[in-house]
N, C-alpha and C. Protein backbone atom coordinates (compact mmCIF):
# COMPACT_ATOMS: atom_id res chain seq x y z
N UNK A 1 119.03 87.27 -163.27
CA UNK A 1 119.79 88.44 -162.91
C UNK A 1 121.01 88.00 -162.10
N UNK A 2 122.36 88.25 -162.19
CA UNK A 2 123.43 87.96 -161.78
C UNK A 2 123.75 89.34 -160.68
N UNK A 3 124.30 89.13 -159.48
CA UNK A 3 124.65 89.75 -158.97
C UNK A 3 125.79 89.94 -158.24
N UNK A 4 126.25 91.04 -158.38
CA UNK A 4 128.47 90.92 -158.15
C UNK A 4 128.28 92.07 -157.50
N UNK A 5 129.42 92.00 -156.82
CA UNK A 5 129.71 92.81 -155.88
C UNK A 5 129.83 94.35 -156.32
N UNK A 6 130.33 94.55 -157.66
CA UNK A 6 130.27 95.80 -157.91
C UNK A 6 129.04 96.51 -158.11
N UNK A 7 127.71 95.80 -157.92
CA UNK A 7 126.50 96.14 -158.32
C UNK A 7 126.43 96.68 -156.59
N UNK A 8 126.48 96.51 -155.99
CA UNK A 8 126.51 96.99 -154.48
C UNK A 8 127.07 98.14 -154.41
N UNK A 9 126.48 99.63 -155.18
CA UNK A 9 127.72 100.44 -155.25
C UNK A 9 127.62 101.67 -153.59
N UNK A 10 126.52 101.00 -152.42
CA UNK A 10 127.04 101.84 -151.06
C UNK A 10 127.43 100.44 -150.12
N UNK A 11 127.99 101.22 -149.30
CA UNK A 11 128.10 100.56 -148.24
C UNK A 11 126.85 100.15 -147.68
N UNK A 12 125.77 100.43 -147.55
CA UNK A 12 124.52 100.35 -146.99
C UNK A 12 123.96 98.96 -148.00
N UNK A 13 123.77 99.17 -149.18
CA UNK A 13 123.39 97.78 -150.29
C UNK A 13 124.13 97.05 -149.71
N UNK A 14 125.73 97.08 -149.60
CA UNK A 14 126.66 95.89 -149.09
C UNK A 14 125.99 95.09 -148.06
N UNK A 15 125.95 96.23 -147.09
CA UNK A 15 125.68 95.16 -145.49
C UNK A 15 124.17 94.73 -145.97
N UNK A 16 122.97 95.34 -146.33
CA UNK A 16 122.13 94.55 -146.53
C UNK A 16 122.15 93.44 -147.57
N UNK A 17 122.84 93.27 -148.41
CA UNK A 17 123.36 92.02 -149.05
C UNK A 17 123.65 91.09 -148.82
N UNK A 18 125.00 91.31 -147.86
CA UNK A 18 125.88 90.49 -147.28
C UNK A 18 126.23 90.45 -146.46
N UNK A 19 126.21 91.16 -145.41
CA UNK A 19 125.97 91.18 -143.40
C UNK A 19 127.04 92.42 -143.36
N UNK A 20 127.87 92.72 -144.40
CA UNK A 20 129.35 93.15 -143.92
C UNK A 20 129.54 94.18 -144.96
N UNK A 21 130.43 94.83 -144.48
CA UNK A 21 130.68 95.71 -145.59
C UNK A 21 132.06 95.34 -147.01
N UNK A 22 132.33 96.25 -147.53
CA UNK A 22 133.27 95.61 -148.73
C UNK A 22 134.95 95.14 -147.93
N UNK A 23 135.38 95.91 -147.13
CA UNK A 23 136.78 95.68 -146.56
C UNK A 23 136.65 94.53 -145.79
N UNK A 24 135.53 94.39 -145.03
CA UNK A 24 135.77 93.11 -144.37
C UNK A 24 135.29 91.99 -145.06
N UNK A 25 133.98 92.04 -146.35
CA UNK A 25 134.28 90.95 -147.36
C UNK A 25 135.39 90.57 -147.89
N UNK A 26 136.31 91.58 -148.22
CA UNK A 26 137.83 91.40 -148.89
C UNK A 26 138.41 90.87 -147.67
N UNK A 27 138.59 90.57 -146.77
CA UNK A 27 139.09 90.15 -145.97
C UNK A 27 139.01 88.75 -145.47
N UNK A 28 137.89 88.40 -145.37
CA UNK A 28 137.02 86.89 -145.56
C UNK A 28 137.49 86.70 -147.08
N UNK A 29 137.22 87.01 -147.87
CA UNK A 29 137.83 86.37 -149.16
C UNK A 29 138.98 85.68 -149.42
N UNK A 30 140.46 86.47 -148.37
CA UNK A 30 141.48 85.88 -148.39
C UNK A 30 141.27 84.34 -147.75
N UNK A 31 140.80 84.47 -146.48
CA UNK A 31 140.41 83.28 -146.22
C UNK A 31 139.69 81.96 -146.59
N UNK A 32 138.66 82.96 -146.94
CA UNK A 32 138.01 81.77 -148.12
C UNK A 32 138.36 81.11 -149.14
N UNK A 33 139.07 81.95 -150.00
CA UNK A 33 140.14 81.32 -150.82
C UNK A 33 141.20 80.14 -150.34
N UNK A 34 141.95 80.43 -148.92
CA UNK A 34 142.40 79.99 -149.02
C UNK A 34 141.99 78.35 -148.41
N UNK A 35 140.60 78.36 -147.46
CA UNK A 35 140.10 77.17 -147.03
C UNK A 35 139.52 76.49 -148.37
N UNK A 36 139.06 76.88 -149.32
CA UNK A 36 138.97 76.45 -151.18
C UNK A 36 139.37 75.30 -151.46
N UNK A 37 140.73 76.01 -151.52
CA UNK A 37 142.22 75.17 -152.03
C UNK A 37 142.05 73.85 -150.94
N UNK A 38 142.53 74.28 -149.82
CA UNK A 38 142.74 73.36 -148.49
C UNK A 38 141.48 72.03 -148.55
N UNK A 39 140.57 71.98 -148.75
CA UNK A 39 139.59 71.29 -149.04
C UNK A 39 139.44 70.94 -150.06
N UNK A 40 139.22 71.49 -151.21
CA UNK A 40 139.32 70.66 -152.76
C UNK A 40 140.26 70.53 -153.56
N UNK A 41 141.31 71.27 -153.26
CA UNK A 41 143.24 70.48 -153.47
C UNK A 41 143.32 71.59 -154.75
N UNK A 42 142.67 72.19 -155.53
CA UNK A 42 142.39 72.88 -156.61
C UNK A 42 141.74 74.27 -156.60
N UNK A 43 141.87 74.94 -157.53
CA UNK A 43 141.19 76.67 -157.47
C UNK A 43 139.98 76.00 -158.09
N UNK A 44 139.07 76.97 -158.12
CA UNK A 44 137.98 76.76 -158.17
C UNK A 44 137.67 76.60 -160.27
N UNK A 45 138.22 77.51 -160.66
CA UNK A 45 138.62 77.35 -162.05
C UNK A 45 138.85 76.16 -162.78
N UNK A 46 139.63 75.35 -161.66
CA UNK A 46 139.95 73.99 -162.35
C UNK A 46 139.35 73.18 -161.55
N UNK A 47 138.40 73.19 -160.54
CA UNK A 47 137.33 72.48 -160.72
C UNK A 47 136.17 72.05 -161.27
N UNK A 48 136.16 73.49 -162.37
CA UNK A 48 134.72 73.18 -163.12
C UNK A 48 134.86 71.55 -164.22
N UNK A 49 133.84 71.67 -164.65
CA UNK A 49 134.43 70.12 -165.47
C UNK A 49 133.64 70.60 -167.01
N UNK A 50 134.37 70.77 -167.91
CA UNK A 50 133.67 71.47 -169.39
C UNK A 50 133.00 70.30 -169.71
N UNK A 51 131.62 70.72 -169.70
CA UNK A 51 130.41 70.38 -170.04
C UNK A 51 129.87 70.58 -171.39
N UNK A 52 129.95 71.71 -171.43
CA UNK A 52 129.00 72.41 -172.44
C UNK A 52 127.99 73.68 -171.89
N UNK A 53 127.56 73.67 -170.25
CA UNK A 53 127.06 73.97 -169.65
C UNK A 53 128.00 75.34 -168.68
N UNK A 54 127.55 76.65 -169.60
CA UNK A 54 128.13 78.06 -168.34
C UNK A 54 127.90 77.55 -167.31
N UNK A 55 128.66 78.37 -166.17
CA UNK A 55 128.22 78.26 -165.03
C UNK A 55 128.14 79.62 -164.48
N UNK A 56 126.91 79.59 -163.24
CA UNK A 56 127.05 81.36 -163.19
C UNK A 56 127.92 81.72 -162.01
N UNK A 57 128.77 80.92 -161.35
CA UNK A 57 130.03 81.34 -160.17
C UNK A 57 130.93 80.44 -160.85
N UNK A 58 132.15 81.75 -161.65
CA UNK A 58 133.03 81.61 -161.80
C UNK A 58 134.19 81.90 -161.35
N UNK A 59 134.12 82.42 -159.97
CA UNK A 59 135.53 82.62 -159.58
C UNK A 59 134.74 82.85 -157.95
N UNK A 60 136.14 82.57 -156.92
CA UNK A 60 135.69 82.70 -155.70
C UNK A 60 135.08 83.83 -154.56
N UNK A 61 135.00 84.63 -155.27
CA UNK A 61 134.66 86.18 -154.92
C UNK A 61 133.30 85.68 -155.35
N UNK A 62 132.50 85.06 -156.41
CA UNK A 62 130.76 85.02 -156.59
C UNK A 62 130.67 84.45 -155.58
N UNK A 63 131.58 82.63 -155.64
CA UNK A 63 130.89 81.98 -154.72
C UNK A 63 130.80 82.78 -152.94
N UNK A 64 131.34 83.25 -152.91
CA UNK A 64 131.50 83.58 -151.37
C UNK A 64 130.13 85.10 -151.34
N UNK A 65 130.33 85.47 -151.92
CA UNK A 65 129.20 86.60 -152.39
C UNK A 65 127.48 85.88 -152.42
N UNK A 66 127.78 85.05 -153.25
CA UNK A 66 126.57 83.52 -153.13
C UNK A 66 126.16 83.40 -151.60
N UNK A 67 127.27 83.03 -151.32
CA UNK A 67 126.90 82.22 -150.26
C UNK A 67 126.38 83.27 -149.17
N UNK A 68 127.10 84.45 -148.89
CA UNK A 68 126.64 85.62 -147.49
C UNK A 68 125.30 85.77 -148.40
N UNK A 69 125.10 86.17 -149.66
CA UNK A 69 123.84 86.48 -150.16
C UNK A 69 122.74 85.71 -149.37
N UNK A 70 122.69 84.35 -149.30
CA UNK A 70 122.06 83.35 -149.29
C UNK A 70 122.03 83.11 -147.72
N UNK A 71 122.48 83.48 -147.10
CA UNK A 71 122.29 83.66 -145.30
C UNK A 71 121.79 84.32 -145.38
């Protein structure tokens, strides 16, 4: 089961999800994005390496979603 942010459709799912609600995730996102770059020199897009193998965080909004999930 994949889970994205739009599946969070109250504020209440949000914070129990992810500590925070959606405006201040969007907000951390800018940041996150931009510490991304700053650390792996690249978007996250062109870090994947074609395998053959999907991956299920494809853009930086999962991973960061991943990651509060996972705290």
């Amino acid at each position: 089961m994949k889970l994205g942010l739009s599946d969070l459709k109250s504020e209440r799912q949000c914070r129990a999800a992810i500590g925070m609600d959606k405006d201040r995730f969007f907000k951390l996102l800018e940041a996150f994005k931009q510490s991304y770059l700053d650390i792996h020199g690249m978007r996250l897009k062109e870090n994947h390496v074609d395998n053959g193998i999907g991956y299920c965080i494809n853009s930086v909004e999962d991973l960061l979603l991943y990651t509060l999930f996972s705290l």
